[in-house]
C-alpha atoms as a PDB file:
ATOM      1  CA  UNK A   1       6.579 124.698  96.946  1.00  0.00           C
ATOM      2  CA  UNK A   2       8.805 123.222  99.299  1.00  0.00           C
ATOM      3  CA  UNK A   3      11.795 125.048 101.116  1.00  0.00           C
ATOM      4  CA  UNK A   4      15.178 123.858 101.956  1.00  0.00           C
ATOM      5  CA  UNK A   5      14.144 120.223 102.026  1.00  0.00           C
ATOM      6  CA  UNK A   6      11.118 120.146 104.222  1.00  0.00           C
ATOM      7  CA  UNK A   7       7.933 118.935 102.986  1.00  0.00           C
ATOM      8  CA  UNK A   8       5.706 115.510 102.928  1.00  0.00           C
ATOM      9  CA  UNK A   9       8.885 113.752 101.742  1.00  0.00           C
ATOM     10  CA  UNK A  10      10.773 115.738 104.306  1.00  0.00           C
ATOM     11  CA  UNK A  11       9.315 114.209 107.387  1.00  0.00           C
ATOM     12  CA  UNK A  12       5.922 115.466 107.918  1.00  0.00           C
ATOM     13  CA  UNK A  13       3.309 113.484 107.362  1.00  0.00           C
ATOM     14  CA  UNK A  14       0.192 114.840 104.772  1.00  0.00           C
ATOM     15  CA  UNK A  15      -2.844 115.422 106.425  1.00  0.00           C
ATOM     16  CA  UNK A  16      -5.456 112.574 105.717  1.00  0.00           C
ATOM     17  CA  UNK A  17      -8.231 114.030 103.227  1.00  0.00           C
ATOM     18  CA  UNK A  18     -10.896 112.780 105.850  1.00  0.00           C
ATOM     19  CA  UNK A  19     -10.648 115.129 109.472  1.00  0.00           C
ATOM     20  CA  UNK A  20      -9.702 113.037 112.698  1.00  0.00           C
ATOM     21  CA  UNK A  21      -5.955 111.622 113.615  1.00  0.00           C
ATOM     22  CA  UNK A  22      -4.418 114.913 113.851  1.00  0.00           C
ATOM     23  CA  UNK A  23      -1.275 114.959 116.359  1.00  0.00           C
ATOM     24  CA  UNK A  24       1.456 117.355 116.454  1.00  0.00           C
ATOM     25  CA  UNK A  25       3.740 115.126 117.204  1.00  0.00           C
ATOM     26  CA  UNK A  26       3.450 113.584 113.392  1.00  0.00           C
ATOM     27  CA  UNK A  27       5.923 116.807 112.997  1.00  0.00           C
ATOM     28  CA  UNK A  28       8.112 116.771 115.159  1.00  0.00           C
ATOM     29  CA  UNK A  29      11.079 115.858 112.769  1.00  0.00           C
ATOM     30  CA  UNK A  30      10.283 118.751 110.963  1.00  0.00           C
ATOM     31  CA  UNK A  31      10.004 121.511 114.108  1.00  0.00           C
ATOM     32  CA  UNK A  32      13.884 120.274 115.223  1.00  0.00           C
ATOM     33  CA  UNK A  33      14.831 120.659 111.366  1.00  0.00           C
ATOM     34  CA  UNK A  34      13.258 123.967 111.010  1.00  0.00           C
ATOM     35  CA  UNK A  35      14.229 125.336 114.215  1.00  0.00           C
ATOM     36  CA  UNK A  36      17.910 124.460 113.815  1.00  0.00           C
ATOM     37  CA  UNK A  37      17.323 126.971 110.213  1.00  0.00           C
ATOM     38  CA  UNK A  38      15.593 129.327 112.089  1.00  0.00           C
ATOM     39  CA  UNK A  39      17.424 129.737 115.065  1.00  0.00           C
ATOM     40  CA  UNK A  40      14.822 128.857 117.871  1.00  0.00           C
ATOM     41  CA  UNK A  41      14.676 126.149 120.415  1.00  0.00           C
ATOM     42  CA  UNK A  42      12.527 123.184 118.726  1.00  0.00           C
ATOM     43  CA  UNK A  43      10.910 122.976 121.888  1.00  0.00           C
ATOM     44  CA  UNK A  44       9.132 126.215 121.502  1.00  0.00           C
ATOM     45  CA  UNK A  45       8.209 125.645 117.750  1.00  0.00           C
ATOM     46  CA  UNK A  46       6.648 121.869 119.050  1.00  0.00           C
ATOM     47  CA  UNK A  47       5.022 123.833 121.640  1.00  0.00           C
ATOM     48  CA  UNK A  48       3.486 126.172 119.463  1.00  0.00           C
ATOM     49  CA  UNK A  49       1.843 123.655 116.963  1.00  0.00           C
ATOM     50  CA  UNK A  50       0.318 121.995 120.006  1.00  0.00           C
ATOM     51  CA  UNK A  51      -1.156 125.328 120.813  1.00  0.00           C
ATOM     52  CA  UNK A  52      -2.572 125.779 117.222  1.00  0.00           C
ATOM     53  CA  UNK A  53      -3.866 122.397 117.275  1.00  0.00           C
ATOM     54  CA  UNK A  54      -6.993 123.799 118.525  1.00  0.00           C
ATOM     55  CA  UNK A  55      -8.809 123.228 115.133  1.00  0.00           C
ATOM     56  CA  UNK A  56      -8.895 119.748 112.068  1.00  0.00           C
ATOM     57  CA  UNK A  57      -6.015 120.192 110.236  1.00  0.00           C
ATOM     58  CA  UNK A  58      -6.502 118.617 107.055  1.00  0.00           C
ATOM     59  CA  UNK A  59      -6.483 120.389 103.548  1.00  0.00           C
ATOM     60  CA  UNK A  60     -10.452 120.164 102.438  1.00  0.00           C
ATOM     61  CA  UNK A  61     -11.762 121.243 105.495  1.00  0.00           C
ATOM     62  CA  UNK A  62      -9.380 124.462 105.649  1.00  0.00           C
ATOM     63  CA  UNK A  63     -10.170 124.506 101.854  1.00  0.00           C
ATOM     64  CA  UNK A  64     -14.332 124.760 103.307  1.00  0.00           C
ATOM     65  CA  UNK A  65     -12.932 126.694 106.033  1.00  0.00           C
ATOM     66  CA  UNK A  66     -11.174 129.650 103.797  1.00  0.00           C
ATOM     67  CA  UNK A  67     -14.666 129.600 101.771  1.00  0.00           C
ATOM     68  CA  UNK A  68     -16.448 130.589 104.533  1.00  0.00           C
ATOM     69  CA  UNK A  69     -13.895 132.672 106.439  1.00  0.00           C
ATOM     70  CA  UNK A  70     -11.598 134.065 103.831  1.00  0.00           C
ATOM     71  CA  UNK A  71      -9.238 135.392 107.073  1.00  0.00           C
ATOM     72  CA  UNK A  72      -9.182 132.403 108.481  1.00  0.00           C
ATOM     73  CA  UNK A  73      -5.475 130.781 109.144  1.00  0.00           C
ATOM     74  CA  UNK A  74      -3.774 128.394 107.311  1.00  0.00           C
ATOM     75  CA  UNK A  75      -1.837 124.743 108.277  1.00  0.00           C
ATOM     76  CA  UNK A  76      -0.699 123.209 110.972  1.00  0.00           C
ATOM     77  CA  UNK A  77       0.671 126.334 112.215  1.00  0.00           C
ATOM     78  CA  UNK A  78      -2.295 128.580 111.760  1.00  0.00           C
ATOM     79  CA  UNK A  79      -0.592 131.103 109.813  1.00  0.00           C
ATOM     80  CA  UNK A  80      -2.454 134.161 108.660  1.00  0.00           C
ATOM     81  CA  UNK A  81      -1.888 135.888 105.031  1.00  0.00           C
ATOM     82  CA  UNK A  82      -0.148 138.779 106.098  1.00  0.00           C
ATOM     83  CA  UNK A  83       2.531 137.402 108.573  1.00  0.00           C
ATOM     84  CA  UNK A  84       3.457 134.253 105.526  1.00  0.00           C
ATOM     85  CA  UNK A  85       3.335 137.190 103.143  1.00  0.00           C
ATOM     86  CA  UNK A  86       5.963 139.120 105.665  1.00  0.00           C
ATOM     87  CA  UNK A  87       7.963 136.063 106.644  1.00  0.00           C
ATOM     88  CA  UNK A  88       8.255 135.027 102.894  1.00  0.00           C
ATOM     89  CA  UNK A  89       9.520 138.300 101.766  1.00  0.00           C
ATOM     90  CA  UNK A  90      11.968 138.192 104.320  1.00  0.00           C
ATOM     91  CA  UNK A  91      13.168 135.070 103.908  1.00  0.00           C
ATOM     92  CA  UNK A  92      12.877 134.855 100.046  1.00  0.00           C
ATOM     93  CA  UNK A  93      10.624 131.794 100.416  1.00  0.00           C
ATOM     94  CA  UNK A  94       8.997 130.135  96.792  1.00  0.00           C
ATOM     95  CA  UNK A  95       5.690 128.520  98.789  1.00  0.00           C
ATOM     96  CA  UNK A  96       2.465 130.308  98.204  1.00  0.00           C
ATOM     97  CA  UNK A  97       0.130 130.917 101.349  1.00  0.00           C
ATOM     98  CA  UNK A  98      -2.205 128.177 100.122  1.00  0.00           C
ATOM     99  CA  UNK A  99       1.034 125.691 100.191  1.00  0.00           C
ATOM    100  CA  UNK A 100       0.713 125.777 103.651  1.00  0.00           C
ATOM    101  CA  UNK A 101      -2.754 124.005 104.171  1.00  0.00           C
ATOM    102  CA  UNK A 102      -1.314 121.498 101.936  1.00  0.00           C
ATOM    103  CA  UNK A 103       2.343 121.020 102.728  1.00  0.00           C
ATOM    104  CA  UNK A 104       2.965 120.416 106.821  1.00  0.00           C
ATOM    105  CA  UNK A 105       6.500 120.448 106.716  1.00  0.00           C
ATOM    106  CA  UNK A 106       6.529 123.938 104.644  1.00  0.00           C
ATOM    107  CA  UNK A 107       4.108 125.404 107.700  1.00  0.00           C
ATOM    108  CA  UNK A 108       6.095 124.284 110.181  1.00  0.00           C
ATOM    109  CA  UNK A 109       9.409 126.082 108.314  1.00  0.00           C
ATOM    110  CA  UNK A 110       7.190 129.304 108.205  1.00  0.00           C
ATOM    111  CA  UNK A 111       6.513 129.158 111.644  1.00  0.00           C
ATOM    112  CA  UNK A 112       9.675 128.532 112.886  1.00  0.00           C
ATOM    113  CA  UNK A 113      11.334 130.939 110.444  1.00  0.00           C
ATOM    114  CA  UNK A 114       8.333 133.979 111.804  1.00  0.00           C
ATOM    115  CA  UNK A 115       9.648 132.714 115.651  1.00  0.00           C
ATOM    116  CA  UNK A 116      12.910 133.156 114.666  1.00  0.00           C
ATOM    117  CA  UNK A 117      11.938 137.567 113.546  1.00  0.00           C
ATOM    118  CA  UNK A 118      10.088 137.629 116.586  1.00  0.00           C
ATOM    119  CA  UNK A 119      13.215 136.479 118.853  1.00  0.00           C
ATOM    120  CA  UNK A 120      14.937 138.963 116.908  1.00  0.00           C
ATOM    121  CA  UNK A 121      12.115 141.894 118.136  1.00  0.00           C
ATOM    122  CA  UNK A 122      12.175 141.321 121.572  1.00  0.00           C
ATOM    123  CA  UNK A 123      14.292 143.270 124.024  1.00  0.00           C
ATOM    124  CA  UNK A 124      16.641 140.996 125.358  1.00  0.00           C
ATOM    125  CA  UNK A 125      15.794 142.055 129.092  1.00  0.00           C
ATOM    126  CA  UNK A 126      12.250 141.093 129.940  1.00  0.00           C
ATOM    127  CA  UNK A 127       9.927 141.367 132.991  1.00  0.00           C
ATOM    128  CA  UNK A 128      10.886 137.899 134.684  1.00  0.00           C
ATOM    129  CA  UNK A 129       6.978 136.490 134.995  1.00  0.00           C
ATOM    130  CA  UNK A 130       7.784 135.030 131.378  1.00  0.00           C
ATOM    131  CA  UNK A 131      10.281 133.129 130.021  1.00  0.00           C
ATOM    132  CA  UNK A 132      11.440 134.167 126.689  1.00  0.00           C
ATOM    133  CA  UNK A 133      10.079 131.573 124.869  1.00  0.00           C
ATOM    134  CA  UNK A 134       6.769 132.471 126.457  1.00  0.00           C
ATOM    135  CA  UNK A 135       6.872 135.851 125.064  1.00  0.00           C
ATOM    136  CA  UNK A 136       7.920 134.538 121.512  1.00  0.00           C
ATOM    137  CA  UNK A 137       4.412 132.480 121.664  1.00  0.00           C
ATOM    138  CA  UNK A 138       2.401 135.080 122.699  1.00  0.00           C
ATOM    139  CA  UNK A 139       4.099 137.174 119.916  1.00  0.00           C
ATOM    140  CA  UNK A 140       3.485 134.061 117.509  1.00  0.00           C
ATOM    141  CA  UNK A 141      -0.446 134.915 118.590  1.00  0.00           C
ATOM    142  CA  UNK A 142      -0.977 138.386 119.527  1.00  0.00           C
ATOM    143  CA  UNK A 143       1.972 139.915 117.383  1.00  0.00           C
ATOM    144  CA  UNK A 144       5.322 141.246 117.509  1.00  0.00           C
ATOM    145  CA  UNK A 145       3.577 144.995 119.134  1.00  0.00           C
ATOM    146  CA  UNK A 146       1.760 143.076 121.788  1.00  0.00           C
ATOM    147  CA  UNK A 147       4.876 140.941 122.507  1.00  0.00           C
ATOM    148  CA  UNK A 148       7.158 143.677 123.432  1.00  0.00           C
ATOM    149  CA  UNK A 149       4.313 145.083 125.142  1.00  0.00           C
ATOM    150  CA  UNK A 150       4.073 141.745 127.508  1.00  0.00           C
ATOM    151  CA  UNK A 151       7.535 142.093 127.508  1.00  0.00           C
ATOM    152  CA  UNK A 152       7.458 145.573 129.310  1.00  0.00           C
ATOM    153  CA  UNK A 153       4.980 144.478 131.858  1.00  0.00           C
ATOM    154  CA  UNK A 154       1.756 145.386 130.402  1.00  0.00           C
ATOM    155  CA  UNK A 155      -0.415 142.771 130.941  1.00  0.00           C
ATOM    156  CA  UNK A 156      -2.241 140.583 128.624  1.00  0.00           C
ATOM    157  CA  UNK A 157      -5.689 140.424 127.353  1.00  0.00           C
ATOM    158  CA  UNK A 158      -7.960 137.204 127.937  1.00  0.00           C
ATOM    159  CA  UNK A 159      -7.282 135.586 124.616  1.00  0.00           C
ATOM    160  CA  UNK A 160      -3.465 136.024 125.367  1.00  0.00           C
ATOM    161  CA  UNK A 161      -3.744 134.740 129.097  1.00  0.00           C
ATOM    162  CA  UNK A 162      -5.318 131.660 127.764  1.00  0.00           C
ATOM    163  CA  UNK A 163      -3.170 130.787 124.916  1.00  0.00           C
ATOM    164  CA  UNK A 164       0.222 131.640 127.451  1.00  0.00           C
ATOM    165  CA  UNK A 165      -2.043 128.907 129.965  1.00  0.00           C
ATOM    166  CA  UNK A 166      -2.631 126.341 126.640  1.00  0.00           C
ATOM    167  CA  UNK A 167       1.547 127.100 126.488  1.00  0.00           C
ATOM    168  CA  UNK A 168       2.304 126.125 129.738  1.00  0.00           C
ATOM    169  CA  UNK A 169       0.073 122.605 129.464  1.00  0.00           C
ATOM    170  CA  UNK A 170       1.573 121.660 126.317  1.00  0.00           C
ATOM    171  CA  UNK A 171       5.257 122.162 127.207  1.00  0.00           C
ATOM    172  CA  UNK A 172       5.869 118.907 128.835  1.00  0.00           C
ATOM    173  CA  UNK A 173       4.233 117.003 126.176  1.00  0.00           C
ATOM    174  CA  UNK A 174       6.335 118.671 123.487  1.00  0.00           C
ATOM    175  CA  UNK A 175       9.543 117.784 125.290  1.00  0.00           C
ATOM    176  CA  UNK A 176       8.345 114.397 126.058  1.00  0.00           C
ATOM    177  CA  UNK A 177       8.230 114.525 122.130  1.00  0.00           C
ATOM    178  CA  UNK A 178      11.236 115.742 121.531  1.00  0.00           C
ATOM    179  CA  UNK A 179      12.970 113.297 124.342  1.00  0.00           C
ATOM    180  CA  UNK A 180      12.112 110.482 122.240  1.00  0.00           C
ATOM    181  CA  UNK A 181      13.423 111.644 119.195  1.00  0.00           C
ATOM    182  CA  UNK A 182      16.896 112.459 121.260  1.00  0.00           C
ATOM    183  CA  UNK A 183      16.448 116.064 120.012  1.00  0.00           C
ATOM    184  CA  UNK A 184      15.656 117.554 123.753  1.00  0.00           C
ATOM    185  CA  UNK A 185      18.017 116.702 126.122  1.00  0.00           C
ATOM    186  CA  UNK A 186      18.584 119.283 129.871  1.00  0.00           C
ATOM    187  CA  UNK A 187      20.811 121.702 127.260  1.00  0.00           C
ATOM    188  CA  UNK A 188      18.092 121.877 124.635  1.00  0.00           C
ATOM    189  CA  UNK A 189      15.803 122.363 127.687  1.00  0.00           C
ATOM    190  CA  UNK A 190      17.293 124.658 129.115  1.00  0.00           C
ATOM    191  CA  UNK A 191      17.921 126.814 126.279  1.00  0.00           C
ATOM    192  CA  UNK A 192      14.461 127.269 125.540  1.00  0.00           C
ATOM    193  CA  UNK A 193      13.615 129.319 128.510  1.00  0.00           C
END
């Protein structure tokens, strides 16, 4: 179920079976490689996972997880059903939703690929107290409706503030990240809003 080369043998590393060890950083090979596909800064997909990192991602416990919360997200990215199910009709992916709990490097594509339709959504003039890559984040958690809305000035909800504030802290990390791979230099940087 892997696209386009990306998968366990494609640079992320499988989750261990036992929870514990989890770093976002284990995929950041895989964020530059899928954000190069997708058209988005790698900076803002790195950014993102850190964000979603708020939960053990390992396949049995989001296998529990899904058993008791049949909504619930899946992989590293924390993708819900419905947006995979959009983002793989767009994009003509093979992976089933359940591929992503399973398969890092296949979540990280989807993510970066469902960053790269929500760049596309959003008005290319914005209020200025975001950057643009802070709207696509809030748009990877709120939605592409709420993201334009943000973008017009209306301001966000509590959930929204707090994962734009979890944004913010990350950022440095992610590009500290990214430095050391030699993927984020000042033009990468400065790209990503």
């Amino acid at each position: 179920m892997t696209e386009q080369g990306d998968g366990p043998r494609g640079g992320a590393r499988t989750p261990p079976l036992r929870p514990g060890g989890y770093d976002p950083a284990d995929h950041a090979a895989a964020c530059v490689r899928s954000a190069a596909r997708a058209g988005v800064p790698p900076l803002l997909v790195l950014t993102v996972l850190h964000n979603e990192a708020y939960k053990p991602h390992n396949p049995l416990l989001e296998r529990l997880w899904q058993w008791w919360k049949p909504g619930a997200s899946y992989g590293v990215a924390n993708m819900h059903r419905a947006t995979f199910e959009q983002v793989r009709r767009d994009h003509g992916l093979s992976g089933r939703w359940e591929d992503l709990r399973d398969d890092p490097a296949f979540a990280v594509h989807a993510a970066a690929l469902h960053l790269g339709d929500l760049d596309r959504r959003l008005p290319r003039r914005h209020v200025r107290r975001y950057t643009r890559d802070e709207l696509l984040a809030l748009g990877y958690n709120a939605g592409a409706h709420n993201m334009r809305a943000f973008a017009r000035g209306v301001p966000p909800g509590p959930m929204a503030r707090s994962y734009l504030r979890r944004y913010r802290a990350h950022r440095s990390r992610a590009a500290d990240i990214l430095a050391a791979l030699g993927t984020c230099g000042p033009d990468t940087a400065a790209a990503s809003g």
